[in-house]
N, C-alpha and C. Protein backbone atom coordinates (compact mmCIF):
# COMPACT_ATOMS: atom_id res chain seq x y z
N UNK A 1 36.01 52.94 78.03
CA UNK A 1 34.99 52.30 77.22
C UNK A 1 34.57 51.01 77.89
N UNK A 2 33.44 50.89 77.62
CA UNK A 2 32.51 49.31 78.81
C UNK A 2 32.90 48.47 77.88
N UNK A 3 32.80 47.40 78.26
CA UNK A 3 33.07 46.20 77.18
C UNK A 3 31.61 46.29 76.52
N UNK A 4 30.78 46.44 76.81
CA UNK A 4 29.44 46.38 75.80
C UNK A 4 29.62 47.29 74.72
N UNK A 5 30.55 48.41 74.86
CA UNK A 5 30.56 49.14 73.86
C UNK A 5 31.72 48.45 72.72
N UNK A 6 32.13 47.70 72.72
CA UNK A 6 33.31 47.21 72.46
C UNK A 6 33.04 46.81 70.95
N UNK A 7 33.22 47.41 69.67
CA UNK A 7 33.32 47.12 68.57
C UNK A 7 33.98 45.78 67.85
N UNK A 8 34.76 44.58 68.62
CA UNK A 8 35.43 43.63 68.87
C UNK A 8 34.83 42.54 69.65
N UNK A 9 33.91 42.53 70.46
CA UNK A 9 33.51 42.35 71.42
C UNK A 9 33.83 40.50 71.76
N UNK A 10 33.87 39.97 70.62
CA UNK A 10 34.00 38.18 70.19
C UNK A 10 34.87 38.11 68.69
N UNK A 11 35.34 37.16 68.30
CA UNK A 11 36.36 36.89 66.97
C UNK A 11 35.59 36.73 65.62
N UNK A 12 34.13 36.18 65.88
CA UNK A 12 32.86 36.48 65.08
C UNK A 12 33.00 37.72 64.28
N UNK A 13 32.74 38.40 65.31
CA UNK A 13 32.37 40.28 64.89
C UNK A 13 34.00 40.49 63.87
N UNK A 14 35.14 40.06 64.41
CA UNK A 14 36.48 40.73 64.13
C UNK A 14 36.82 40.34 62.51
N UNK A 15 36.33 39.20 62.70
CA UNK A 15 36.06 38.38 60.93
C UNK A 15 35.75 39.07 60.46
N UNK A 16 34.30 39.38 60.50
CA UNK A 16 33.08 40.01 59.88
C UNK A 16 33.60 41.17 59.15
N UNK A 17 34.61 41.87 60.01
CA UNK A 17 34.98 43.83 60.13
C UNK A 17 35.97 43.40 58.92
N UNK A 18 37.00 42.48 59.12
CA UNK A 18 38.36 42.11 58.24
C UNK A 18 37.27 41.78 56.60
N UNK A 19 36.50 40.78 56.54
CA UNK A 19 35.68 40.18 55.63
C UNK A 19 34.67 41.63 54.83
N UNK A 20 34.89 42.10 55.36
CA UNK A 20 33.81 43.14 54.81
C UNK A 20 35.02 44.26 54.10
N UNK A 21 36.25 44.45 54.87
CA UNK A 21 37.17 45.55 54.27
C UNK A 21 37.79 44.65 53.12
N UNK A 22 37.85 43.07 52.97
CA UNK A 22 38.83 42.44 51.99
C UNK A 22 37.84 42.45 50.77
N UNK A 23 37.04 43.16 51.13
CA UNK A 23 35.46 42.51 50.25
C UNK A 23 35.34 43.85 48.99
N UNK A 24 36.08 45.07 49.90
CA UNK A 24 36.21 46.20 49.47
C UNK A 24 37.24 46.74 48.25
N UNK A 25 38.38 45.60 48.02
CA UNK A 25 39.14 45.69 47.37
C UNK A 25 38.67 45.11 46.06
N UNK A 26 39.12 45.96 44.74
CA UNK A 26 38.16 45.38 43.39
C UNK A 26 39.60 44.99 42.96
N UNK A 27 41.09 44.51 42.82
CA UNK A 27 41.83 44.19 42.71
C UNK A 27 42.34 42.33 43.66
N UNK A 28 42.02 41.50 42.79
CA UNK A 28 41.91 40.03 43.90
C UNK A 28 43.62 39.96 44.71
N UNK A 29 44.69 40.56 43.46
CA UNK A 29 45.63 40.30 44.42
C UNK A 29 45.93 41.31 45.77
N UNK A 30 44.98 42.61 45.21
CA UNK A 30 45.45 43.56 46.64
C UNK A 30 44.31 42.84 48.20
N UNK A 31 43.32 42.35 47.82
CA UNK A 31 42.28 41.80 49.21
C UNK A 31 43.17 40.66 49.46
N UNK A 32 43.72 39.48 48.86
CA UNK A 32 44.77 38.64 49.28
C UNK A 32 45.80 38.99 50.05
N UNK A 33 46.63 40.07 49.94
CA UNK A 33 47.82 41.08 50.21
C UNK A 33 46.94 41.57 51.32
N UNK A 34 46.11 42.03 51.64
CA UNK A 34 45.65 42.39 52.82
C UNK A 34 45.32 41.25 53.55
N UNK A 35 44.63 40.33 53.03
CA UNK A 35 44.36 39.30 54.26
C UNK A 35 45.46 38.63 54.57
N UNK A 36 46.89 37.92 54.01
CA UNK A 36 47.87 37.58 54.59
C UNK A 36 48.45 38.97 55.58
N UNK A 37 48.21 39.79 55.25
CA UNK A 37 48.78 40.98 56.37
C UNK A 37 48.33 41.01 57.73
N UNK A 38 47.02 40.79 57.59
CA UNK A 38 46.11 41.04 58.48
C UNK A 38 46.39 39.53 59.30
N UNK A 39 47.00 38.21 59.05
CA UNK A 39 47.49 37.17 59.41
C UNK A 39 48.59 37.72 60.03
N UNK A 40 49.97 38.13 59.41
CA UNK A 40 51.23 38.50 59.99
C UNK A 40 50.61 39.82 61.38
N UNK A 41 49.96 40.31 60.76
CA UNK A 41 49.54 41.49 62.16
C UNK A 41 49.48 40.61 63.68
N UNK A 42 48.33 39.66 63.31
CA UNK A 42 47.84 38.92 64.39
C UNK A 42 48.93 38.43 64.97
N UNK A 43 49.91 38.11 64.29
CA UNK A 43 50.48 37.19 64.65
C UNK A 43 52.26 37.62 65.37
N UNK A 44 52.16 39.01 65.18
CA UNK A 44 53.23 39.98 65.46
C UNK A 44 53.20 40.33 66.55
N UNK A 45 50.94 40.48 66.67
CA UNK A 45 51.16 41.34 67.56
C UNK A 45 51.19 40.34 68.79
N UNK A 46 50.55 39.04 68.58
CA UNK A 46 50.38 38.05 69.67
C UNK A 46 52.01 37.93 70.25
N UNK A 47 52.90 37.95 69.52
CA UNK A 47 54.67 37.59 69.52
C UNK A 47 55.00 39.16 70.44
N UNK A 48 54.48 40.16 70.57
CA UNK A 48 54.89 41.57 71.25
C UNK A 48 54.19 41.11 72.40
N UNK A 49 53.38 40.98 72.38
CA UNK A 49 52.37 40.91 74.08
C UNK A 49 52.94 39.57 75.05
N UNK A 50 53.06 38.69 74.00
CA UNK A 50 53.83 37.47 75.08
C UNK A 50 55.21 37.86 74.81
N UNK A 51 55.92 38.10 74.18
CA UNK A 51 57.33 39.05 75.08
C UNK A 51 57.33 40.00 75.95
N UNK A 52 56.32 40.73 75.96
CA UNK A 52 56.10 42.06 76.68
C UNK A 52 56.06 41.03 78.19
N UNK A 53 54.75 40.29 78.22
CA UNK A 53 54.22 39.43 79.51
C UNK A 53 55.64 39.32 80.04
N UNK A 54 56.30 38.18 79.20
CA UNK A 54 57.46 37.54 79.69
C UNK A 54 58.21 38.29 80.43
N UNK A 55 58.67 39.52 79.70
CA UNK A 55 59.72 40.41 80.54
C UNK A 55 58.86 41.13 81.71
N UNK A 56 58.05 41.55 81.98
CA UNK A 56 57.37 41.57 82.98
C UNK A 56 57.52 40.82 84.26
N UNK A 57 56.72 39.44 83.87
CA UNK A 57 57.08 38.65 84.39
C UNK A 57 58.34 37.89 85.39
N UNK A 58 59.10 38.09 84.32
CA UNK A 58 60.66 37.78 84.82
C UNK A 58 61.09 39.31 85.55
N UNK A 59 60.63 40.06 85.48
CA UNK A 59 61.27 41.42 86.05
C UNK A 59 60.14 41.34 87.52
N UNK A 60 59.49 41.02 87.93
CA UNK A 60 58.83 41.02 88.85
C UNK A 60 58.90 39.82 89.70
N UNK A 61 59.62 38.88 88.90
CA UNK A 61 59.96 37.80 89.82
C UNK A 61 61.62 37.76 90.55
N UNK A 62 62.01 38.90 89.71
CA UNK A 62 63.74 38.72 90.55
C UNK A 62 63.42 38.87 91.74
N UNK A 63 63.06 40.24 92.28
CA UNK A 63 62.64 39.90 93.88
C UNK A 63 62.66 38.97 94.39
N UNK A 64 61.71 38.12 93.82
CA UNK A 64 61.19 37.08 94.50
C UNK A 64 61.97 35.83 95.19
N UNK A 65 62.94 35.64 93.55
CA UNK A 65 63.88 34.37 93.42
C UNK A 65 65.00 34.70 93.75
N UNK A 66 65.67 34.10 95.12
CA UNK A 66 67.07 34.61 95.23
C UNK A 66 68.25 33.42 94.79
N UNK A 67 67.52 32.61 93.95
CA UNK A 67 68.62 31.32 93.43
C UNK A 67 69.64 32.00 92.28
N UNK A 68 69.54 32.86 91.51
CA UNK A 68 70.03 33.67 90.28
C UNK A 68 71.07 34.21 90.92
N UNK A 69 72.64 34.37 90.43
CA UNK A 69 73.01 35.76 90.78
C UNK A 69 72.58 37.06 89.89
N UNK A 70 72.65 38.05 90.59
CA UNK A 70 72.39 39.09 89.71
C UNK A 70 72.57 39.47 88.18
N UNK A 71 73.90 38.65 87.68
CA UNK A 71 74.66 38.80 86.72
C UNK A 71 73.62 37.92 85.23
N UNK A 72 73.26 36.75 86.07
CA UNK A 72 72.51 35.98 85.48
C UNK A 72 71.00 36.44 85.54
N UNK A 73 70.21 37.04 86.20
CA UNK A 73 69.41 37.82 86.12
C UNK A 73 69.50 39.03 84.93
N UNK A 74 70.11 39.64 84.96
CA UNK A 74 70.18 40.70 83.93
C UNK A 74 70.91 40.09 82.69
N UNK A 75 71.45 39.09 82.57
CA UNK A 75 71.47 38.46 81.32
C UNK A 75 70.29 38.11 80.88
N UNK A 76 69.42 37.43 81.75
CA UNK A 76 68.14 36.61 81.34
C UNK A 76 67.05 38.23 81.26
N UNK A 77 66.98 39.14 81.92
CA UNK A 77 65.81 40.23 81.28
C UNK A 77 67.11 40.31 80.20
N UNK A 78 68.11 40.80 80.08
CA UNK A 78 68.32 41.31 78.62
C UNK A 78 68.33 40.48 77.66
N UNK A 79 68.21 39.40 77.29
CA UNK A 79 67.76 38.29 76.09
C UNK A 79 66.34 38.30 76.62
N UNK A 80 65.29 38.77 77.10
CA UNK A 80 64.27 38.64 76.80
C UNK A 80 63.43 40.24 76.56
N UNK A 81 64.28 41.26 77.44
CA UNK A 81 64.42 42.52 76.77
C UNK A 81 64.75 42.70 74.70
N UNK A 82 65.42 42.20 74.63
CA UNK A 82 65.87 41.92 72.94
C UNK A 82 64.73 41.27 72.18
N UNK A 83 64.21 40.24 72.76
CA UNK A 83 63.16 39.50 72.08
C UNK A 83 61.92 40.70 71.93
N UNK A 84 61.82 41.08 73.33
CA UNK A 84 60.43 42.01 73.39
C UNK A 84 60.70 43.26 71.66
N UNK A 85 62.16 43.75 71.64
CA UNK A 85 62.18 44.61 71.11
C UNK A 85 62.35 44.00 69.69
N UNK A 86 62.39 43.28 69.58
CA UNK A 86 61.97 42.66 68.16
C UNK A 86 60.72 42.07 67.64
N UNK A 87 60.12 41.70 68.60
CA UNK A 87 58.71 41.72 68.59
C UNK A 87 58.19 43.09 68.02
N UNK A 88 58.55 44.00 68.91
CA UNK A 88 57.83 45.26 68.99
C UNK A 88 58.12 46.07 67.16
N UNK A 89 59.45 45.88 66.68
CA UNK A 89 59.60 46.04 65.61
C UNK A 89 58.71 45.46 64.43
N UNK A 90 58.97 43.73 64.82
CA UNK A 90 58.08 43.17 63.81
C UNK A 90 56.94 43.50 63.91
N UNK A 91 55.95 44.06 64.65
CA UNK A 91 55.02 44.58 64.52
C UNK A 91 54.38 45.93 64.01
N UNK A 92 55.52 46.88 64.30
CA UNK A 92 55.29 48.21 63.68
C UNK A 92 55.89 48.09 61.88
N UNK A 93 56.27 46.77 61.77
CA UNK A 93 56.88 46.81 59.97
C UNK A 93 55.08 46.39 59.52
N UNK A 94 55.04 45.32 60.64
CA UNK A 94 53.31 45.08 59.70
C UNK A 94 52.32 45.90 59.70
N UNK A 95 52.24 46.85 60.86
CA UNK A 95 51.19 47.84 61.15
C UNK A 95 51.30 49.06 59.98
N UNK A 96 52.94 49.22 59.51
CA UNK A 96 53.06 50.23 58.50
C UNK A 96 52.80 49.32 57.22
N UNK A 97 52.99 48.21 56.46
CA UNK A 97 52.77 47.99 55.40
C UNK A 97 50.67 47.44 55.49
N UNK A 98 50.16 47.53 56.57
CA UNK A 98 48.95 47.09 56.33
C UNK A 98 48.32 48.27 56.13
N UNK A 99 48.87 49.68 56.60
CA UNK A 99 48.25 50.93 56.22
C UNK A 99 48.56 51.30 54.97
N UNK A 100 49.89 50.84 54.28
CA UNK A 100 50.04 51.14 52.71
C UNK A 100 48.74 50.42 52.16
N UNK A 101 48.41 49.22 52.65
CA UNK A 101 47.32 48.45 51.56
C UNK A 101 46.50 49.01 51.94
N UNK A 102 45.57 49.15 53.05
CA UNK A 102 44.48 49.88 53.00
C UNK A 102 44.17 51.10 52.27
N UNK A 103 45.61 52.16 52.40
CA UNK A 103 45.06 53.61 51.61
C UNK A 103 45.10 52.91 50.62
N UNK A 104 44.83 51.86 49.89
CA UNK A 104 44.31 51.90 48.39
C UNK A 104 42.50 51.61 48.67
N UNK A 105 42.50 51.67 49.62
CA UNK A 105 40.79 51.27 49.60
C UNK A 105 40.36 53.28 49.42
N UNK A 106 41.39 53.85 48.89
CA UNK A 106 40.96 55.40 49.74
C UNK A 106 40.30 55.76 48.26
């Protein structure tokens, strides 16, 4: 997909899409319950991608750095291996309770 096609394309548009589905709810506490969700989402998913980076990161730099011993290397990816995977959790708990709120828009 081109970025021109990009349904997202600026944070403008992403409002707009969120603002228009919270708009959809005829219940004030369920559009509330969705928009704090739709907060924890953002904010789960931003916490998965910069752990993800990180371990990346650090896994592509052992090569590089020969000051570490090994031992301490694989301590340091596995405490940041752990983080990633808790990230990755906290995000699939919000991705499943933001689809419970939506099927009430059904």
């Amino acid at each position: 997909m081109e970025a021109d096609n990009l349904q997202f394309k600026d944070s403008a548009t992403a409002r707009a899409y969120i603002r228009n589905l919270a708009n959809q709810f005829d219940d004030p506490e369920d559009m509330f319950e969705f928009l704090r969700t739709c907060d924890i989402a953002q904010a789960s998913l931003t916490y998965w991608l910069f752990e993800a980076n990180r371990y990346d990161r650090i896994f592509i730099s052992q090569g590089i750095s020969g000051v570490s011993t090994e031992r301490e290397r694989k301590v340091e990816l596995e405490c940041i291996w752990n983080e990633y995977l808790h990230a990755s959790e906290e995000f699939q708990l919000v991705k499943e309770s933001l689809k419970k709120i939506i099927s009430r828009l059904d």
